[in-house]
Protein backbone atom coordinates (compact mmCIF):
# COMPACT_ATOMS: atom_id res chain seq x y z
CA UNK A 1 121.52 182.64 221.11
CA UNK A 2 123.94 185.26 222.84
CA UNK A 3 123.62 189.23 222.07
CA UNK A 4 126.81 189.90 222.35
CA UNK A 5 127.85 192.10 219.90
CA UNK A 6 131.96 193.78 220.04
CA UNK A 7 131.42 198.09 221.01
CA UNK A 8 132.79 200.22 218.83
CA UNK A 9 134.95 203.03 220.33
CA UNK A 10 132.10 205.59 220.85
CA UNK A 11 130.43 203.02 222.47
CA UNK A 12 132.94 202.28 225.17
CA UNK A 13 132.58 205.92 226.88
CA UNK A 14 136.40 206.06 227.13
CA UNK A 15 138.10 209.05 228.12
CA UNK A 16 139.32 212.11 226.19
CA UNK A 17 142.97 212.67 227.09
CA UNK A 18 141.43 215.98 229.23
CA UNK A 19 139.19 214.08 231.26
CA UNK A 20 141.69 211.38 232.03
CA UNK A 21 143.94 214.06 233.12
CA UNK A 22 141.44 215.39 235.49
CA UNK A 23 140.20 212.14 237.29
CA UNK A 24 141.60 210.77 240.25
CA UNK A 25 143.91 207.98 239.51
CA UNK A 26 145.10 204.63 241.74
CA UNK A 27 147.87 205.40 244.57
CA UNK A 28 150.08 203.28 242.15
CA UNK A 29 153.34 203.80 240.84
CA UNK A 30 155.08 201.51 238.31
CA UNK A 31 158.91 201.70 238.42
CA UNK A 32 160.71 200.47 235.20
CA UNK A 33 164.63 199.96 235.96
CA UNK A 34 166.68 198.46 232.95
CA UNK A 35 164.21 197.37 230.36
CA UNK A 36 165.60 196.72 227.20
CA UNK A 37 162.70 196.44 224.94
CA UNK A 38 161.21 199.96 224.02
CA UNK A 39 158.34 197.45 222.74
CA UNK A 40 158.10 196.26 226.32
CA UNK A 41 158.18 200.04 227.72
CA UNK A 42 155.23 200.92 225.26
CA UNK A 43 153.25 198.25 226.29
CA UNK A 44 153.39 198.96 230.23
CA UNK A 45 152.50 202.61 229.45
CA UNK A 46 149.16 201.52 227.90
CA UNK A 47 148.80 199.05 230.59
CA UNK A 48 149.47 201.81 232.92
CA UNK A 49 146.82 204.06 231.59
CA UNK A 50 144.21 201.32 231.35
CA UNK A 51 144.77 200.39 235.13
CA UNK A 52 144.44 204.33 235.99
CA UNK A 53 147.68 204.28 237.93
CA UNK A 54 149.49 207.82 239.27
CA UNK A 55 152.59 207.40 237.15
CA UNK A 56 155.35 205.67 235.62
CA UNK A 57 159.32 206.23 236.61
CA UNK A 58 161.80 204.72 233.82
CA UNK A 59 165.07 204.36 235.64
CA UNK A 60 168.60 203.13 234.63
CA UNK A 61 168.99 202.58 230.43
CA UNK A 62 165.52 202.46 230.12
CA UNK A 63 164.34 204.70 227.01
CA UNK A 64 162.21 207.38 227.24
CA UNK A 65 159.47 208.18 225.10
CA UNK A 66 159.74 209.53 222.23
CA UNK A 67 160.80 207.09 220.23
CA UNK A 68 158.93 204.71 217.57
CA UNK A 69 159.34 201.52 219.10
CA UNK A 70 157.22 202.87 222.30
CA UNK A 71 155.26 204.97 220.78
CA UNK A 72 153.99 201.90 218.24
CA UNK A 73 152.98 199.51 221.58
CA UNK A 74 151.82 202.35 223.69
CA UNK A 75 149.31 203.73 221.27
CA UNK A 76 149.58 207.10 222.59
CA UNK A 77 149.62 206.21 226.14
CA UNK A 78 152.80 207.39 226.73
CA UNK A 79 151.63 211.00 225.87
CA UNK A 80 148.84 210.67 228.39
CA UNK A 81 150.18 208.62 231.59
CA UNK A 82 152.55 210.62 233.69
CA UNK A 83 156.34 210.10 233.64
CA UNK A 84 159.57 210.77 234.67
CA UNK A 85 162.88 209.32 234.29
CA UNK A 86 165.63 208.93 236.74
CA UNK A 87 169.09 207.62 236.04
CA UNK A 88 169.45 206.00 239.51
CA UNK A 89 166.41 204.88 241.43
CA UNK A 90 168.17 204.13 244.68
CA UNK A 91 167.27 208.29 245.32
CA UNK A 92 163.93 208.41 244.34
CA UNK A 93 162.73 205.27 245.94
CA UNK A 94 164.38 206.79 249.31
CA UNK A 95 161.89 210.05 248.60
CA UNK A 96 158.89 207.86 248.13
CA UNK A 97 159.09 205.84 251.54
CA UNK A 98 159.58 208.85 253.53
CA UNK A 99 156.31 210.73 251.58
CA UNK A 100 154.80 207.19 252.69
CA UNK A 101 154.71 204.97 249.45
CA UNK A 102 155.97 201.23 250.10
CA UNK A 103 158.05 199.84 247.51
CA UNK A 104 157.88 196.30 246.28
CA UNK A 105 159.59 194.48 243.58
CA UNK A 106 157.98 192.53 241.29
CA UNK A 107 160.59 188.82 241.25
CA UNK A 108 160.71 185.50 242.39
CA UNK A 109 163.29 185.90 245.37
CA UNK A 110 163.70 184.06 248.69
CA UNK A 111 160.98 185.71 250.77
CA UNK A 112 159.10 187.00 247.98
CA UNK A 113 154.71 186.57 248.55
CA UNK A 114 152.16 186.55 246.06
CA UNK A 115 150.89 188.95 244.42
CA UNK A 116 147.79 189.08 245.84
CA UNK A 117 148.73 189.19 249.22
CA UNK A 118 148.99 193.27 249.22
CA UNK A 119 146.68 194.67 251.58
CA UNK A 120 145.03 198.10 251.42
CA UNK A 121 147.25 199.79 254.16
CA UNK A 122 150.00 199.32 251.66
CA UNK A 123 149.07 201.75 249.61
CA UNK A 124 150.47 203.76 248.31
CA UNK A 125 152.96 201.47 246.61
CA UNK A 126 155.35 201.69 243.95
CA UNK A 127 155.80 198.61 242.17
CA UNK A 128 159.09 198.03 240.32
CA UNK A 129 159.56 195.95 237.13
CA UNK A 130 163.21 194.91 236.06
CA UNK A 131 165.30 193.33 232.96
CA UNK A 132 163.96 190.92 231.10
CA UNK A 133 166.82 188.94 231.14
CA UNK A 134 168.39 189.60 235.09
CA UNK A 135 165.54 190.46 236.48
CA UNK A 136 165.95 193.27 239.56
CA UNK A 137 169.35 193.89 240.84
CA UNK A 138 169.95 193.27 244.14
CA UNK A 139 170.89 196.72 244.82
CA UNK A 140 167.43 197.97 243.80
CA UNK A 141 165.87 194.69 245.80
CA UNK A 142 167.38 196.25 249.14
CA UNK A 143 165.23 199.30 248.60
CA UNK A 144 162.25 196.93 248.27
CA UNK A 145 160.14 196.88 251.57
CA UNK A 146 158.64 193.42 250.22
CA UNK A 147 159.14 191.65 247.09
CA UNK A 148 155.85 190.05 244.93
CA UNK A 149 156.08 186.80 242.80
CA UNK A 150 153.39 185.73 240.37
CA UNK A 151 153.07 181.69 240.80
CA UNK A 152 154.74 180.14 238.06
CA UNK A 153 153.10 176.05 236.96
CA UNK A 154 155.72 175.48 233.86
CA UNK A 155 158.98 175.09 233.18
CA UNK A 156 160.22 178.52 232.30
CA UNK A 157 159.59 180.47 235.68
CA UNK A 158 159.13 183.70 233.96
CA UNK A 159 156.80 186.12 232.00
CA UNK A 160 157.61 188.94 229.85
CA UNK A 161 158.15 191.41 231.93
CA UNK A 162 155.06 193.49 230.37
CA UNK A 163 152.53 190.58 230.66
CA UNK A 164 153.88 190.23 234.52
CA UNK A 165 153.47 193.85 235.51
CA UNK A 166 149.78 193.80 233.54
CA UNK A 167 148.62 191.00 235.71
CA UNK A 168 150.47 192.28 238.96
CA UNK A 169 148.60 196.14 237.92
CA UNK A 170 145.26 194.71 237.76
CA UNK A 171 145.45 193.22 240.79
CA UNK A 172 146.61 196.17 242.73
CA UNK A 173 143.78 197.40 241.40
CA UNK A 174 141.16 195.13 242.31
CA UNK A 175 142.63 195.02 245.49
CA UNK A 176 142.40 198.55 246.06
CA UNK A 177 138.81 198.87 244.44
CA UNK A 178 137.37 195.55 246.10
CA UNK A 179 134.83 196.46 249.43
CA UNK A 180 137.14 194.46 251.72
């Protein structure tokens, strides 16, 4: 017979919002441009604090927190991870690959690898999540100095765009915390 037995919160040893804000956090950025779901946005900030990354940027019409629909999915994330919002990304993505950051997109384009072909000496990266419906514009994808694609095996070719940049964070995670 297993032990296993589900750890109540004090059991986990999680982080008070102090000490979260004092420990060194992944050379990861995640780049929102253009999501429509403020259920969406809430998730990926709670995603983003359990993957430890640097920050968040919401570009383009996506909404900033506060607002009920995020803060309901991100569970007080949002109050914890760092953001910042910028109406065009084109400008801030420029800043980030002269301080050194590469910048890939997170679609299925032509010339698009997978996702878990990142290698340590690209960090630090941004990675940049788009619509749910279009996807990232080309005009952002030109700012892109590679593009990621999670392999698809079904019909729809597509995640929700929350799931996608989960699995794509916690790779660039174990990628960056592996020995290799």
């Amino acid at each position: 017979m297993n032990e296993f037995r589900k750890l109540h919160g004090a059991e986990m040893n999680r982080l008070s919002a102090e000490g979260y804000a004092c420990t060194r956090k992944h050379p990861v950025t995640l780049m929102l441009h253009n999501i429509r779901s403020m259920w969406n946005v809430g998730s990926m900030f709670r995603t983003a604090d359990a993957a430890g990354i640097e920050k968040i940027i919401l570009s383009g019409y996506t909404a900033t927190p506060p607002r009920k629909e995020i803060d309901k999915t991100a569970l007080g994330a949002q109050d914890i991870v760092m953001w910042e919002y910028c109406a065009d990304p084109a400008e801030v993505l420029e800043s980030m690959k002269r301080e050194g950051t590469s910048i890939f997109g997170l679609e299925i384009t032509a010339g698009s690898r997978p996702y878990h072909q990142i290698e340590k000496s690209d960090f630090p990266i941004c990675l940049i999540v788009g619509n749910e419906v279009d996807g990232l514009e080309n005009e952002v994808l030109k700012s892109c100095d590679g593009v990621l694609e999670i392999p698809q095996y079904g019909t729809k070719h597509s995640l929700n765009v929350a799931v996608a940049a989960g699995i794509a964070l916690f790779e660039l995670v174990r990628i960056l915390r592996s020995g290799a």
